[in-house]
C-alpha atoms as a PDB file:
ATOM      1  CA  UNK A   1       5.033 -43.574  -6.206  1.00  0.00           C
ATOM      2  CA  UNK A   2       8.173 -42.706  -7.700  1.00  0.00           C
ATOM      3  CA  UNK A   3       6.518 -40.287 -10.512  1.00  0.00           C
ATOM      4  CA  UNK A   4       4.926 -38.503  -7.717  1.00  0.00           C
ATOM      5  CA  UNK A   5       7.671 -38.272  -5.837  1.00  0.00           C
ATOM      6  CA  UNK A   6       9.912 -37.058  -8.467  1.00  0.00           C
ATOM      7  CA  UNK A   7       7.364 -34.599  -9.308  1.00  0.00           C
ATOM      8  CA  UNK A   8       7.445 -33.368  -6.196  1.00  0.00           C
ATOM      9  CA  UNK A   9      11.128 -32.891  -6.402  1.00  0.00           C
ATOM     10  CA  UNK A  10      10.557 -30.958  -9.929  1.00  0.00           C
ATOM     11  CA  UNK A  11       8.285 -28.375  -8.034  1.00  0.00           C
ATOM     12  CA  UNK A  12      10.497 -27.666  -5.053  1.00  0.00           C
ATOM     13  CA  UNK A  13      13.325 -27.080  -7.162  1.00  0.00           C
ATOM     14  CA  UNK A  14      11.534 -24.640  -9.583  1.00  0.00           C
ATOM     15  CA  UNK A  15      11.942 -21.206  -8.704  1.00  0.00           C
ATOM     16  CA  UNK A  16       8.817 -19.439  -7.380  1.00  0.00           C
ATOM     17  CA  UNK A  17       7.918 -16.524  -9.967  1.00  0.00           C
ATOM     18  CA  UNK A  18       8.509 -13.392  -8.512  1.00  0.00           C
ATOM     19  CA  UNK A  19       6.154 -10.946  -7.256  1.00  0.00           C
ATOM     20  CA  UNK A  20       4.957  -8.268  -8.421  1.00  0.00           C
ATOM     21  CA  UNK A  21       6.406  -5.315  -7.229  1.00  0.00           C
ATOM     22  CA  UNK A  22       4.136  -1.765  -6.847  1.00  0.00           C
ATOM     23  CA  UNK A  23       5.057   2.363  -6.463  1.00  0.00           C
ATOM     24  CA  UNK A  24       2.589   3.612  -3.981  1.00  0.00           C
ATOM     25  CA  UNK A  25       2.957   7.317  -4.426  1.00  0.00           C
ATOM     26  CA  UNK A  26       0.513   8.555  -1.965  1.00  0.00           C
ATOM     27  CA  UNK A  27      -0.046  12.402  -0.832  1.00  0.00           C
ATOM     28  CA  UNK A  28      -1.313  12.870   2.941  1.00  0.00           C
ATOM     29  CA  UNK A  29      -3.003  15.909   5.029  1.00  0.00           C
ATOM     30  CA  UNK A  30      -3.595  15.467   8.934  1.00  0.00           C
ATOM     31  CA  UNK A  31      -5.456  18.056  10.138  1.00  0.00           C
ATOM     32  CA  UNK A  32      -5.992  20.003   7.159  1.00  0.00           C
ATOM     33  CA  UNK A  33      -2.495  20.223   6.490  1.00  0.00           C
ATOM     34  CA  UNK A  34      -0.397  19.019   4.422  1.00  0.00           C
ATOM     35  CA  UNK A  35       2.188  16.190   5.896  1.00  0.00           C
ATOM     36  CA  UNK A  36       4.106  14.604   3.439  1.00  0.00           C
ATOM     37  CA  UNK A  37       3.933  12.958  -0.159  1.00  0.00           C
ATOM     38  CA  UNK A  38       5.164   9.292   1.081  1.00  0.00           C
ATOM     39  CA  UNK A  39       6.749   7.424  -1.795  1.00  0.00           C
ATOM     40  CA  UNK A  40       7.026   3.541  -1.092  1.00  0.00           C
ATOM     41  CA  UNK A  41       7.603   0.505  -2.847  1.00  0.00           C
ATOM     42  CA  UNK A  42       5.666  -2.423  -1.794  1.00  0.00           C
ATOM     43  CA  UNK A  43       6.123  -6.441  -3.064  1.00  0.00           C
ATOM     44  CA  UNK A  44       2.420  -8.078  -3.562  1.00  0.00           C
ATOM     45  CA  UNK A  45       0.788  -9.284  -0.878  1.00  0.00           C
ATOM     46  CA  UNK A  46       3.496  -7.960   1.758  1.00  0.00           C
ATOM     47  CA  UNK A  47       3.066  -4.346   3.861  1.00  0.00           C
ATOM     48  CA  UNK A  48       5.661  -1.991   3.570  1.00  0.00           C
ATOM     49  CA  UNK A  49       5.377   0.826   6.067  1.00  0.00           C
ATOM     50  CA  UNK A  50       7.174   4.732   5.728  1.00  0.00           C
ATOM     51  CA  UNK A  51       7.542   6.682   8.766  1.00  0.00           C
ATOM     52  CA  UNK A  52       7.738  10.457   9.316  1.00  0.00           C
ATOM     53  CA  UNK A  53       8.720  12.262  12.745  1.00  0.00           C
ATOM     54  CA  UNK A  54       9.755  15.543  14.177  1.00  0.00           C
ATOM     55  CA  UNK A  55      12.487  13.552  15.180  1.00  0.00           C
ATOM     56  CA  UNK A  56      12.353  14.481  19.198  1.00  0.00           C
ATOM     57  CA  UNK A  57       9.722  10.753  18.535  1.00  0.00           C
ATOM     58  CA  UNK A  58       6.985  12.670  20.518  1.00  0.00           C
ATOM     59  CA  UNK A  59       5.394  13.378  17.044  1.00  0.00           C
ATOM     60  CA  UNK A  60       4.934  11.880  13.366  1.00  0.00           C
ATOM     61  CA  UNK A  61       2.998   9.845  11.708  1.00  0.00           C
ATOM     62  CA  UNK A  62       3.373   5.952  10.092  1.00  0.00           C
ATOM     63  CA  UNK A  63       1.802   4.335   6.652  1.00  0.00           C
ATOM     64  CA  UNK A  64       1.406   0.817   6.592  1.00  0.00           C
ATOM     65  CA  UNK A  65       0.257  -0.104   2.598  1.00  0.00           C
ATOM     66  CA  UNK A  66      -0.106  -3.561   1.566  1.00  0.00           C
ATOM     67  CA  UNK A  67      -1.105  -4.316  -2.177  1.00  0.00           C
ATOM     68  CA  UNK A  68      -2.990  -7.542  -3.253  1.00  0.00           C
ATOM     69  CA  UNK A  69      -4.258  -7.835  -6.986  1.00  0.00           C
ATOM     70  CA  UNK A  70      -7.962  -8.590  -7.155  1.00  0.00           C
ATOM     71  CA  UNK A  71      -7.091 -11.276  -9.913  1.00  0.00           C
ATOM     72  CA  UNK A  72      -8.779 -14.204  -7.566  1.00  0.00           C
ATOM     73  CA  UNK A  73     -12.041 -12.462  -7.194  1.00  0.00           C
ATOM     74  CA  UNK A  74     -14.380 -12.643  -9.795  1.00  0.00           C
ATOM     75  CA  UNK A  75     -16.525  -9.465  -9.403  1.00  0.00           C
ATOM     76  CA  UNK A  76     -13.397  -7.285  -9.542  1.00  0.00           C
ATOM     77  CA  UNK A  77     -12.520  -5.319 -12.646  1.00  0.00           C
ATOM     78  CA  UNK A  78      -9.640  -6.936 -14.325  1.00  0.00           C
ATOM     79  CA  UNK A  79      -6.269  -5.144 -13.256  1.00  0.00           C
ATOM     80  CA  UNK A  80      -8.034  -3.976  -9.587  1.00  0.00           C
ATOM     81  CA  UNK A  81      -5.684  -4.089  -6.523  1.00  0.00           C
ATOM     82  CA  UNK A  82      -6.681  -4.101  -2.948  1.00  0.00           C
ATOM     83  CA  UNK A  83      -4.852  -1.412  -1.066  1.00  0.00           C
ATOM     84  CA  UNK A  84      -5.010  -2.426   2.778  1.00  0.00           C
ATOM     85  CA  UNK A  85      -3.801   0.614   4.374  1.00  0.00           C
ATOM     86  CA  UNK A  86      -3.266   1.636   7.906  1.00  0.00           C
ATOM     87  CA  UNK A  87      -2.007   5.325   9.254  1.00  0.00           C
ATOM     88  CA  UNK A  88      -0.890   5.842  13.268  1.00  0.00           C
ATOM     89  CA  UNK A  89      -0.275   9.384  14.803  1.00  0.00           C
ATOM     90  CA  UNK A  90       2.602   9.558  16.979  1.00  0.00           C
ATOM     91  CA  UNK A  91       1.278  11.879  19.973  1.00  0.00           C
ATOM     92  CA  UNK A  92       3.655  12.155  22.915  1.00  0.00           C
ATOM     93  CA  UNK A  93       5.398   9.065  22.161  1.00  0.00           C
ATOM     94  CA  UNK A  94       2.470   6.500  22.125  1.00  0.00           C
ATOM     95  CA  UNK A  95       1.135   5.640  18.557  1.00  0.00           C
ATOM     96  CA  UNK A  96      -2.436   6.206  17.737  1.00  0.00           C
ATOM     97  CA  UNK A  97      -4.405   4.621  14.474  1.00  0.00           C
ATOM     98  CA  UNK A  98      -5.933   7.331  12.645  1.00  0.00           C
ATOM     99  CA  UNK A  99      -7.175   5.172   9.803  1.00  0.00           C
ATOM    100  CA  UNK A 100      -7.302   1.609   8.754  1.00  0.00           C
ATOM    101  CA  UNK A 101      -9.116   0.410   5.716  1.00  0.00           C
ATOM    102  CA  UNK A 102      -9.296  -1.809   2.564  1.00  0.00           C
ATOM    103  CA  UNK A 103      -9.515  -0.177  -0.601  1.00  0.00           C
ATOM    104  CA  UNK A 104     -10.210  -1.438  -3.861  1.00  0.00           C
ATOM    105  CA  UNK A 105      -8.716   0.317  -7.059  1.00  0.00           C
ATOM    106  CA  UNK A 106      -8.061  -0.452 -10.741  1.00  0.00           C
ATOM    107  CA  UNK A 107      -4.852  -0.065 -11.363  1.00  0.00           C
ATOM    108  CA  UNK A 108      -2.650   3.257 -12.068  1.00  0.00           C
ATOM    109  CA  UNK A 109      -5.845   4.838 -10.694  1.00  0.00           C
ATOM    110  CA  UNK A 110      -6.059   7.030  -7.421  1.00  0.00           C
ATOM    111  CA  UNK A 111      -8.228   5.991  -4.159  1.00  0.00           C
ATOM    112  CA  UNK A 112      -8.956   8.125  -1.533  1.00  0.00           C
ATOM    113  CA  UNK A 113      -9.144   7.613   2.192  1.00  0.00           C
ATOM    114  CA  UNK A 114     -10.935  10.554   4.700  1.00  0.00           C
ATOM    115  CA  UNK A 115     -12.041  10.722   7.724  1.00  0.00           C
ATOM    116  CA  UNK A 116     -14.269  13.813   8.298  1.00  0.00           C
ATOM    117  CA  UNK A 117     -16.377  15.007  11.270  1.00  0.00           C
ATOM    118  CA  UNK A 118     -20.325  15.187  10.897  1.00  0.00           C
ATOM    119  CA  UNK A 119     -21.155  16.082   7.392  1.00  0.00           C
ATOM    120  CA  UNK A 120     -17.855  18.392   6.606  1.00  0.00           C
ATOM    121  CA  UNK A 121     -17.199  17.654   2.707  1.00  0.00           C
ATOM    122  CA  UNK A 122     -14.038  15.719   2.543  1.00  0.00           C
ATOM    123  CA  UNK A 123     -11.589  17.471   1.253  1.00  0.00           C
ATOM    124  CA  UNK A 124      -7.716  17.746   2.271  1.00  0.00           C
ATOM    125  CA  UNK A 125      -8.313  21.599   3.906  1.00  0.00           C
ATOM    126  CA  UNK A 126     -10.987  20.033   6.296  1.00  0.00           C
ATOM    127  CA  UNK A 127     -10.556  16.556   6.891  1.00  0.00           C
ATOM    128  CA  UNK A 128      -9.152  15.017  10.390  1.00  0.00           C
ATOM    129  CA  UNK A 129      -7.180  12.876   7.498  1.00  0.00           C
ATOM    130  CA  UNK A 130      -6.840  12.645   3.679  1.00  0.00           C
ATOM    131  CA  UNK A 131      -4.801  10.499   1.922  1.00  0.00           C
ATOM    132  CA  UNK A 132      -4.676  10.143  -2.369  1.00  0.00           C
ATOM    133  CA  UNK A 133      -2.955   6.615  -3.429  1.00  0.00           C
ATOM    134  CA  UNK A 134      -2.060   5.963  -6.507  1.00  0.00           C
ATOM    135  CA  UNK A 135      -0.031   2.476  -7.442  1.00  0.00           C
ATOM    136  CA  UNK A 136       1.462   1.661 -10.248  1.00  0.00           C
ATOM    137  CA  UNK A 137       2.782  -2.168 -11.226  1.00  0.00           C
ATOM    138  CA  UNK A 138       6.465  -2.132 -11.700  1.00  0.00           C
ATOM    139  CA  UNK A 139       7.928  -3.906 -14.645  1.00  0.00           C
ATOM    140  CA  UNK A 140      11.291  -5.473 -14.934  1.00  0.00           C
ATOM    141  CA  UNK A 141      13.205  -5.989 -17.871  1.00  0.00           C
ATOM    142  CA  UNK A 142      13.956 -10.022 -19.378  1.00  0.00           C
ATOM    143  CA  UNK A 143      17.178  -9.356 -18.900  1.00  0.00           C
ATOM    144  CA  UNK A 144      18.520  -6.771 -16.039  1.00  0.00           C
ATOM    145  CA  UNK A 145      21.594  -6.723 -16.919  1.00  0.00           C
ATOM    146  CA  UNK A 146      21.585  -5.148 -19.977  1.00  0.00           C
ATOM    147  CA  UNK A 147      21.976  -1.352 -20.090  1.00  0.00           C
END
C-alpha cells in the first residue's frame, strides 16, 4: 500500500507536459466579401475565439477554433489535427451561427469551410461564407531564456 501510495504522490507532483500550442491563421469572406484575416493562437484541445465588430455591437462577426491532434485515432494520417470551428454573425445585436463544423487536416496544411446556396461553386466571391485555415504547431525553445 505504501508503494502505491507513494507513487501516487510521484505523479501528482510531476508537472503535466505542456500543450501544444497552434497559429491558426485563417482568411474569411461573408457574403462574398472579404472580412478579415483572423490571426489566433490556440492551446490543444482548448477554443480560443477572435471577435470583429463595427463597433456600434449591432454588427461583426466571432471565430471560435479549437485544435485537437488526431494522434489517438488510428485511421488519421500521422501529424492530422481536428479543427472544430464555429463562426456567429452579429445582426442587430443578437448573434447568429453561420457555420459550425469539424475539420480534419494534416498539419501546416489549409482546410476550407463554405457554405454555398444550391449548386453555386464555392468560392470566396460567391459563397454565403468562406473561410481558409491553416495551423501551424508552435515550437518552444529547451531553454526560453536564452536570447
Amino acid at each position: 500500500m505504501a508503494r502505491v501510495t507513494a507513487f501516487l504522490i510521484a505523479l501528482a507532483l510531476t508537472p503535466a507536459a505542456p500543450a501544444a500550442e497552434y497559429l491558426v491563421e485563417a482568411e474569411l469572406w461573408l457574403n462574398g466579401e472579404a472580412a478579415g484575416t483572423p490571426v489566433l493562437l490556440v492551446n490543444a484541445d482548448e477554443p480560443a475565439t477572435i471577435e470583429r465588430g463595427s463597433g456600434d455591437e449591432q454588427s461583426g462577426w466571432r471565430l471560435t477554433i479549437e485544435v485537437e491532434p488526431a494522434d489517438a485515432d488510428p485511421l488519421a494520417p500521422s501529424g492530422s489535427l481536428w479543427l472544430i470551428i464555429e463562426l456567429q454573425q452579429q445582426l442587430d445585436g443578437t448573434w447568429q451561427v453561420l457555420a459550425d463544423s469539424m475539420l480534419g487536416v494534416p498539419e501546416g496544411e489549409t482546410a476550407t469551410l463554405s457554405v454555398v446556396d444550391g449548386d453555386a461553386e464555392p468560392l470566396p466571391e460567391t459563397a454565403a461564407v468562406y473561410l481558409r485555415v491553416k495551423t501551424s504547431r508552435l515550437v518552444e525553445s529547451e531553454d526560453s531564456s536564452t536570447p
